[in-house]
C-alpha atoms as a PDB file:
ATOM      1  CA  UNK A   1      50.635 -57.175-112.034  1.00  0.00           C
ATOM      2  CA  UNK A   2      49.503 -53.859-110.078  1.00  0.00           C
ATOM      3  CA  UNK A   3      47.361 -54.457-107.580  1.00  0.00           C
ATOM      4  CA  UNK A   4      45.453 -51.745-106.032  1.00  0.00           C
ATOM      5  CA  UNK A   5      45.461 -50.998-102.202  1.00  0.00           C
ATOM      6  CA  UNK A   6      42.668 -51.274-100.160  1.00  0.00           C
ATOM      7  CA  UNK A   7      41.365 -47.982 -98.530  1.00  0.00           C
ATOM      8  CA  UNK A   8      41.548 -48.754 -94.603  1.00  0.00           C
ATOM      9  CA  UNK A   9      41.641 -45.945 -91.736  1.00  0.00           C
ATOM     10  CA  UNK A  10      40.231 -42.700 -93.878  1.00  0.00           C
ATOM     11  CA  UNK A  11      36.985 -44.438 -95.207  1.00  0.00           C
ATOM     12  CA  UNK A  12      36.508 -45.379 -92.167  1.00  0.00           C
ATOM     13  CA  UNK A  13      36.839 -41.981 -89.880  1.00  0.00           C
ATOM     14  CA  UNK A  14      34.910 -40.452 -92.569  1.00  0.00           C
ATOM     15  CA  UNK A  15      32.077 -42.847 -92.096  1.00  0.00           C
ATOM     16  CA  UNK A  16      32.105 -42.546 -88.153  1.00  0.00           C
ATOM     17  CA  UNK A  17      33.087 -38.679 -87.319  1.00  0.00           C
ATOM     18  CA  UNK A  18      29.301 -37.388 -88.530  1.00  0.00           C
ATOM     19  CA  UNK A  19      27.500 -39.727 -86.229  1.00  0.00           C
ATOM     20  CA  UNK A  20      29.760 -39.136 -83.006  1.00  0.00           C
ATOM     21  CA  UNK A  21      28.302 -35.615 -83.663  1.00  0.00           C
ATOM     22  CA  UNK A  22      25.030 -36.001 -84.184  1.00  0.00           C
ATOM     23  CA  UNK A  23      24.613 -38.162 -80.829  1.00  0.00           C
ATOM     24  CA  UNK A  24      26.604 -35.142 -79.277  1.00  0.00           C
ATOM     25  CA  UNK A  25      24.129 -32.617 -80.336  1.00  0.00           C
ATOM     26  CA  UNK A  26      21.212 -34.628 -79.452  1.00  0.00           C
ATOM     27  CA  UNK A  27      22.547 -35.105 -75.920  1.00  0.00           C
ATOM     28  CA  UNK A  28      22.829 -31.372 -75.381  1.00  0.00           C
ATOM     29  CA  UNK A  29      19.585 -30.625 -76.616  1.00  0.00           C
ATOM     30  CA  UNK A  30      18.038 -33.336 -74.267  1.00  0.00           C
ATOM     31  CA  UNK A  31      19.843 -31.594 -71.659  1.00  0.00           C
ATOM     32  CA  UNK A  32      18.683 -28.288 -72.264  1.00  0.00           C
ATOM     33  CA  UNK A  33      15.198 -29.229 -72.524  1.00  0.00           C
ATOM     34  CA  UNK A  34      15.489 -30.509 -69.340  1.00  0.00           C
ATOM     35  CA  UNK A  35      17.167 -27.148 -68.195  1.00  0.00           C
ATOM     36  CA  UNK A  36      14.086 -25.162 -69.941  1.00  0.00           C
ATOM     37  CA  UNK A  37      11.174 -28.357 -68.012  1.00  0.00           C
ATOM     38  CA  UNK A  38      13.048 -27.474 -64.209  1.00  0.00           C
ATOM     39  CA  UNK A  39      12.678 -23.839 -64.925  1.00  0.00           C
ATOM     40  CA  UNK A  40       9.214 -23.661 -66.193  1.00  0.00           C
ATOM     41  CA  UNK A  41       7.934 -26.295 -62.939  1.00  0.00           C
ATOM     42  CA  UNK A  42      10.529 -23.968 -60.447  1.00  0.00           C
ATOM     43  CA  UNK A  43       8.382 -20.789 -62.067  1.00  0.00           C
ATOM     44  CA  UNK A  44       5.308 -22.654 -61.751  1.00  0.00           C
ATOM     45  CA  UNK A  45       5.848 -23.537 -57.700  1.00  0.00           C
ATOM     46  CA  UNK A  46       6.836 -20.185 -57.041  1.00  0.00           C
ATOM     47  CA  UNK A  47       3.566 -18.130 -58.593  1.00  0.00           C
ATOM     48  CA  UNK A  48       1.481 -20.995 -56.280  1.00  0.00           C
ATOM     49  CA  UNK A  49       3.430 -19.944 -53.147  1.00  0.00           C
ATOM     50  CA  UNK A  50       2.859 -16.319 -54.039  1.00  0.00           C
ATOM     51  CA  UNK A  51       6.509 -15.419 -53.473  1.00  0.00           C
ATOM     52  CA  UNK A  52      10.338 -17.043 -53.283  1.00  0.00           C
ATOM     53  CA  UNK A  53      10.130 -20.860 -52.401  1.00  0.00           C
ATOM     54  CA  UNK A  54       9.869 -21.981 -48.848  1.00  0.00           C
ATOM     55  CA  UNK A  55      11.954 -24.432 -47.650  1.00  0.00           C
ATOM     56  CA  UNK A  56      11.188 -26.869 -44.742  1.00  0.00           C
ATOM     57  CA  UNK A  57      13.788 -26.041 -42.670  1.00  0.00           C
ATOM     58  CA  UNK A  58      12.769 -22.320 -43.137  1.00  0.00           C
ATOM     59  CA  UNK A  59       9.462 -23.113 -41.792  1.00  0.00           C
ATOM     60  CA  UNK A  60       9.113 -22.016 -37.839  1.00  0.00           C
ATOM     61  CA  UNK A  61       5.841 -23.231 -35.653  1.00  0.00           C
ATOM     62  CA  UNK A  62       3.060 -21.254 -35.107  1.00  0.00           C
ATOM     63  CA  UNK A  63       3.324 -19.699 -31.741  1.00  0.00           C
ATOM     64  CA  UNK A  64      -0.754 -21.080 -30.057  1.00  0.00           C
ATOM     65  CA  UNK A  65      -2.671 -18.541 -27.993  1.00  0.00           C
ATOM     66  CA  UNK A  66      -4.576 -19.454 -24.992  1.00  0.00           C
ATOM     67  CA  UNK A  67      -7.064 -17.103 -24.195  1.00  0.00           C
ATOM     68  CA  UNK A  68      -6.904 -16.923 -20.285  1.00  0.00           C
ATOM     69  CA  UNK A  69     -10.383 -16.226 -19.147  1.00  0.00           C
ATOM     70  CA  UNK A  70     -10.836 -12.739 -17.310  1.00  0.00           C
ATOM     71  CA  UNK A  71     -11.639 -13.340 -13.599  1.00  0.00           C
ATOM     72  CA  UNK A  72     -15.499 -12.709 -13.442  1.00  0.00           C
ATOM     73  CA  UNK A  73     -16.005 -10.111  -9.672  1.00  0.00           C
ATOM     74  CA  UNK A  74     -17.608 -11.865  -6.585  1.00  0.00           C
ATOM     75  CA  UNK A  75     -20.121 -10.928  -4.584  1.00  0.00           C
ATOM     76  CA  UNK A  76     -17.978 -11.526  -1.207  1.00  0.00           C
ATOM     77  CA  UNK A  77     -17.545  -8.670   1.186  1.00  0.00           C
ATOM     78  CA  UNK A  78     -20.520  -7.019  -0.022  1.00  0.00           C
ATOM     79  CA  UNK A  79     -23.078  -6.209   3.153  1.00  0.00           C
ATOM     80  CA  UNK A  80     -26.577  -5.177   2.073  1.00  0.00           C
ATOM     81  CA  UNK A  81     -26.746  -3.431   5.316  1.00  0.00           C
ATOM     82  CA  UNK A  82     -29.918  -5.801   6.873  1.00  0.00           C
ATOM     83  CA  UNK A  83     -27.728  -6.834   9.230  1.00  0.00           C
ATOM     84  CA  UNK A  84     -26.711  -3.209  10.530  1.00  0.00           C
ATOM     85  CA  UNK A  85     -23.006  -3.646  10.685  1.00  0.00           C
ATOM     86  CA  UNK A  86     -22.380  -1.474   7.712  1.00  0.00           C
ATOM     87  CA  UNK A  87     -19.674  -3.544   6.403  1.00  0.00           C
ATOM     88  CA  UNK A  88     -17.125  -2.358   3.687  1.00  0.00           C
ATOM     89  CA  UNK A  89     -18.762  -1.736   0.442  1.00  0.00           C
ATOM     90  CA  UNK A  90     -22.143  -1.820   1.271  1.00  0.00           C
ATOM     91  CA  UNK A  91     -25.128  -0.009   1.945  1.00  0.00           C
ATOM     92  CA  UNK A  92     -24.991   1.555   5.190  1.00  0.00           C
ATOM     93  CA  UNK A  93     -28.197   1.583   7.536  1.00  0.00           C
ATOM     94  CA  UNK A  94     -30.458   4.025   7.931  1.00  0.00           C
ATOM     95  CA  UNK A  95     -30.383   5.999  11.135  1.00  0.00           C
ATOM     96  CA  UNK A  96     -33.667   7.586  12.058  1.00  0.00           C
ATOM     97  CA  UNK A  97     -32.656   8.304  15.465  1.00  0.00           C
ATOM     98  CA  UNK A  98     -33.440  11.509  16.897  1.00  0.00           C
ATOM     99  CA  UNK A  99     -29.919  13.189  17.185  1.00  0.00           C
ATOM    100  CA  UNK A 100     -27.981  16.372  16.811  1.00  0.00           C
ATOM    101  CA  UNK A 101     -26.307  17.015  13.659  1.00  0.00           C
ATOM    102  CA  UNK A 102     -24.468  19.934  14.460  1.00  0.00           C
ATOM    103  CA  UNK A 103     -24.238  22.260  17.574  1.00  0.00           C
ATOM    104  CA  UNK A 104     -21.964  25.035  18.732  1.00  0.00           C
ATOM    105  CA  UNK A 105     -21.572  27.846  20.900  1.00  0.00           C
ATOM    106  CA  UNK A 106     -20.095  30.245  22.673  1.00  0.00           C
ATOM    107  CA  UNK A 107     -19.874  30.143  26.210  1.00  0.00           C
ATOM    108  CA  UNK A 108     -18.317  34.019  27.099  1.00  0.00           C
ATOM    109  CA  UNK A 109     -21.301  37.507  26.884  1.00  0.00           C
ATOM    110  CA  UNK A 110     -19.446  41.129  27.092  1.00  0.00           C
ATOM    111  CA  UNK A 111     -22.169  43.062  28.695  1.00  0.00           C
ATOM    112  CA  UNK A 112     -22.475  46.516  29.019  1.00  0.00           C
ATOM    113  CA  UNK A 113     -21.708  46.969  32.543  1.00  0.00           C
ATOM    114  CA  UNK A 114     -23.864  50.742  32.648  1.00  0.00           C
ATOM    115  CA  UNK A 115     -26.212  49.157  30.945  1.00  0.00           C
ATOM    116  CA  UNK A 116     -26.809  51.696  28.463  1.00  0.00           C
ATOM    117  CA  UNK A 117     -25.954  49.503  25.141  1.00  0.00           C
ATOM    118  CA  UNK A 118     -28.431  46.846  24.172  1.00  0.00           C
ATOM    119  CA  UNK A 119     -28.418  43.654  26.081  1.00  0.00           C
ATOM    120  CA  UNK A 120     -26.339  40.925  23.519  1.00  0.00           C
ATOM    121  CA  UNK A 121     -27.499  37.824  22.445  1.00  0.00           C
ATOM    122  CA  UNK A 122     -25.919  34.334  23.272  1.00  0.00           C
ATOM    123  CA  UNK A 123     -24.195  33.039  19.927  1.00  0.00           C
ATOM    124  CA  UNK A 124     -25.946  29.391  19.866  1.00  0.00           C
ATOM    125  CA  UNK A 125     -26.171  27.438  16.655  1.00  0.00           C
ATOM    126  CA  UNK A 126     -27.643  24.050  16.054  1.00  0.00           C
ATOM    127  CA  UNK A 127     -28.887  21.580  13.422  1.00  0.00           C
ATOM    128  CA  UNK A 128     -31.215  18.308  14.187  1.00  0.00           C
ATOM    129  CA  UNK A 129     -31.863  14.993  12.463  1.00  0.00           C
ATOM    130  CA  UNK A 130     -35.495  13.565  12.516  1.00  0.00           C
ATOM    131  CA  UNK A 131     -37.050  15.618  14.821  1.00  0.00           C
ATOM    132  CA  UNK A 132     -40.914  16.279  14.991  1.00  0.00           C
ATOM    133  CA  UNK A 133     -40.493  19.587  17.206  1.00  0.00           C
ATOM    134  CA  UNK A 134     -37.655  21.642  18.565  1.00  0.00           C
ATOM    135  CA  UNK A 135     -37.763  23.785  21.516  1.00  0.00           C
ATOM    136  CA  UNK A 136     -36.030  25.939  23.508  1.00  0.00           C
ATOM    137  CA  UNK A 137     -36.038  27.392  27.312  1.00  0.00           C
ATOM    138  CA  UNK A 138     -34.133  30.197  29.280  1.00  0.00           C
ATOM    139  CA  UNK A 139     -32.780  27.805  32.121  1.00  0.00           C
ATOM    140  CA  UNK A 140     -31.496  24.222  32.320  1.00  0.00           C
ATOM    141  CA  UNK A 141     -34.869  22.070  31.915  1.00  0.00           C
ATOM    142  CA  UNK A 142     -35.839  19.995  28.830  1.00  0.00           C
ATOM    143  CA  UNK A 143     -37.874  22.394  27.486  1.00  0.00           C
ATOM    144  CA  UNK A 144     -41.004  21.948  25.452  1.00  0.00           C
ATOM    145  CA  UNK A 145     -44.360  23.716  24.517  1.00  0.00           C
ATOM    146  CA  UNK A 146     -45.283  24.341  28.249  1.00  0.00           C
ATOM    147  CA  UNK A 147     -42.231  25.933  29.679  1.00  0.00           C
ATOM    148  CA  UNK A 148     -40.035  26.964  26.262  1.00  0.00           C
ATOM    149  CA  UNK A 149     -40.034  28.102  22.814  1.00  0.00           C
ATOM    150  CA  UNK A 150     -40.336  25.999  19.197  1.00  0.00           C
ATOM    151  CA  UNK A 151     -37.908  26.923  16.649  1.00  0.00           C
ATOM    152  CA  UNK A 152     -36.794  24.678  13.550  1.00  0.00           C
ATOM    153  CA  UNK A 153     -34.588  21.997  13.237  1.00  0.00           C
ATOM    154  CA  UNK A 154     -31.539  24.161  12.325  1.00  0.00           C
ATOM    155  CA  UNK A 155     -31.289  27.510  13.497  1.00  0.00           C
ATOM    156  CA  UNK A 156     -29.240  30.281  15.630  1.00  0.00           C
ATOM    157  CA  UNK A 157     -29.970  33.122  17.968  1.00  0.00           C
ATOM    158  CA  UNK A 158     -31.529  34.937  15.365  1.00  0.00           C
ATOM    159  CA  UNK A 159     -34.279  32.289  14.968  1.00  0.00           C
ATOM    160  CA  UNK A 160     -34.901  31.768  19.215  1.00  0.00           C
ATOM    161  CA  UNK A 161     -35.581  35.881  19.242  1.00  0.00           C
ATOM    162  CA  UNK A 162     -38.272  35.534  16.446  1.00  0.00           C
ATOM    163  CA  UNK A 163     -39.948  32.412  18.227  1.00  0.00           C
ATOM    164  CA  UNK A 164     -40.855  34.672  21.086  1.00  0.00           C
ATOM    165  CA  UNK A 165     -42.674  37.137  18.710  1.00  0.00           C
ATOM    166  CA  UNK A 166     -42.708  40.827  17.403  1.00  0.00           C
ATOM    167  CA  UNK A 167     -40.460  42.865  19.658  1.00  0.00           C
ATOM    168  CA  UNK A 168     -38.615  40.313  21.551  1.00  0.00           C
ATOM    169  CA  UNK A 169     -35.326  38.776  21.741  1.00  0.00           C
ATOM    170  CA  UNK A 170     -33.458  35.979  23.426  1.00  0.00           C
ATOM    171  CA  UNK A 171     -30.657  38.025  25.098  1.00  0.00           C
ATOM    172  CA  UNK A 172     -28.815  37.541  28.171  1.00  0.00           C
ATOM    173  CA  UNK A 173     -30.014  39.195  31.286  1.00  0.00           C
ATOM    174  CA  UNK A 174     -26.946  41.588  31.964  1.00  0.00           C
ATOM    175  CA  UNK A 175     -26.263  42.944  35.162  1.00  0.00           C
ATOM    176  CA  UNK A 176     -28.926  41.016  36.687  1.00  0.00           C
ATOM    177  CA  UNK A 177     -26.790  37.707  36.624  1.00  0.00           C
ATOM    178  CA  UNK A 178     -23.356  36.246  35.813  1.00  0.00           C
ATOM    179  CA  UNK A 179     -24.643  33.549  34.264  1.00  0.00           C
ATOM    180  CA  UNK A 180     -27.520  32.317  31.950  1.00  0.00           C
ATOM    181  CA  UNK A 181     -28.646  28.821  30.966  1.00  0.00           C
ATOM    182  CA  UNK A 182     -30.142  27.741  27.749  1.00  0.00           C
ATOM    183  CA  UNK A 183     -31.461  24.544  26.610  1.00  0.00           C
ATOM    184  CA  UNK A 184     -32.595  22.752  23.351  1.00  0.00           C
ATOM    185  CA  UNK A 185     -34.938  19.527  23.185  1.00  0.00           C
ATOM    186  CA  UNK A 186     -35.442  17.774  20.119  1.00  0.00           C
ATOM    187  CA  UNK A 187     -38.481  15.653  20.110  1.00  0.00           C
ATOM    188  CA  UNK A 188     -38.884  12.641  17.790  1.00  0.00           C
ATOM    189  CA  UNK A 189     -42.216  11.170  16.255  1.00  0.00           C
ATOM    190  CA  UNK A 190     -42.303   8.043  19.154  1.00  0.00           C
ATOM    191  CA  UNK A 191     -41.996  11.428  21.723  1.00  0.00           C
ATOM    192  CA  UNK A 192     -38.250  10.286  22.540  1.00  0.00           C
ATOM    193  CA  UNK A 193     -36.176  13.789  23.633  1.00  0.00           C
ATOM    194  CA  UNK A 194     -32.781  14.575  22.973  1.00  0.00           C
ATOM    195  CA  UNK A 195     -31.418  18.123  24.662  1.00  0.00           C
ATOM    196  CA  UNK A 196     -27.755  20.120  24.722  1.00  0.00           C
ATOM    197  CA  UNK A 197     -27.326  22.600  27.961  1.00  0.00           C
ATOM    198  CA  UNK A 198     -25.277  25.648  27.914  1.00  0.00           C
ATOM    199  CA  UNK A 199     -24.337  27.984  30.150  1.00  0.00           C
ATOM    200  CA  UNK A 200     -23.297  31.616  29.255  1.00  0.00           C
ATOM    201  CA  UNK A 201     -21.225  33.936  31.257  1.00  0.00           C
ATOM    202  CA  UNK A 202     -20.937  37.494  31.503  1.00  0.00           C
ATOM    203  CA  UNK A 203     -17.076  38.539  31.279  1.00  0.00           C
ATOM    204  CA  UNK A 204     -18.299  42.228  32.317  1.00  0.00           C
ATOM    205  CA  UNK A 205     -19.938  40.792  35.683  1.00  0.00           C
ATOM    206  CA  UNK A 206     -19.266  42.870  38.421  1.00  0.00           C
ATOM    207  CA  UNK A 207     -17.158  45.618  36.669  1.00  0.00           C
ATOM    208  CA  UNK A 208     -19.728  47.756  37.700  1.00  0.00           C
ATOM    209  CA  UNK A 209     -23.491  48.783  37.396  1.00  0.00           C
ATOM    210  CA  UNK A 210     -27.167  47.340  37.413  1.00  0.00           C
ATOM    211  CA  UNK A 211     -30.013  47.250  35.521  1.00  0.00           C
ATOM    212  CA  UNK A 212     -32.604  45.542  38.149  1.00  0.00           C
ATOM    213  CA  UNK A 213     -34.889  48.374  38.200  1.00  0.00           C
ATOM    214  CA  UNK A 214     -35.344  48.383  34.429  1.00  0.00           C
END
């Protein structure tokens, strides 16, 4: 009697080998779909962030400002000048005394000692500061409207000839004396005077000559 073998190990591997690869092939397409998911979500966060992906241990703190307030100027040392001592910065006080601004002169006259060249005239110069009237007289008074002269508040030699009229000038009396005094008042509004005294000399005095009986 034949009897006929029963089929073991190839039925078998047969049966088995097609599912082993099917389960493969499913595996690898789960992971890939996974693979494509990341990607797409990775794409995704990166377009929200508007560039590459920041990372927190990329991130730095924002430095803060403090505005520091801008020091606002004081009114200290400022002097409004009411109490007259003209302090630093502010307004100084008003003078209205009656005062010379300016004055010069000079002291030396080169007469002619023949006396045939024209007697010189003193070089005097002067400039005033509330003043009311100015005078001037040939000698070493204060002089005013009885005994001198008014000129302006600034003026020179020029200016003393033409206050004694057409014709006349303030010279120096040459060969008649060495010396010649001059004097200028300023007068303020409250009548207060204020006056400068010179005295000229004549270099040429006694070289010579007279001019008395002129």
């Amino acid at each position: 009697m034949t009897t006929t073998p029963i089929p073991t190990g190839p039925s078998s591997a047969g049966t088995a080998g097609p599912s082993k690869l099917l389960i493969a092939l499913i595996a690898v397409g789960g992971v890939l779909l996974l693979s494509i998911v990341a990607i797409v979500f990775l794409l995704i966060g990166q377009n929200s962030n508007g560039g590459d992906p920041v990372t927190v241990g990329d991130l730095e703190p924002t430095p803060t400002v403090t505005d520091t307030p801008t020091p606002t100027p004081t009114d200290e040392g400022e002097d409004d000048g009411e109490d007259g001592d003209g302090g630093d910065g502010g307004q100084q006080p008003v003078d209205n005394s009656v005062r010379f601004t300016s004055f010069s002169y000079d002291a030396q006259v080169a007469c002619d000692p023949t006396g045939e060249e024209e007697k010189p005239s003193p070089s005097i110069s002067w400039a005033s500061a509330n003043a009311v009237h100015v005078y001037w007289t040939p000698n070493s008074n204060d002089a005013n409207a009885s005994n001198g002269y008014e000129v302006g508040a600034s003026g020179n030699q020029d200016d003393m000839s033409a206050s004694k009229g057409p014709g006349e000038r303030y010279e120096f009396p040459c060969n008649h004396r060495e010396t010649f005094d001059t004097t200028i008042t300023l007068v303020g509004a409250d009548g207060q005077t204020v006056s400068k005294h010179v005295t000229f000399t004549d270099v040429n005095w006694g070289s010579g000559g007279s001019d008395e009986e002129d």
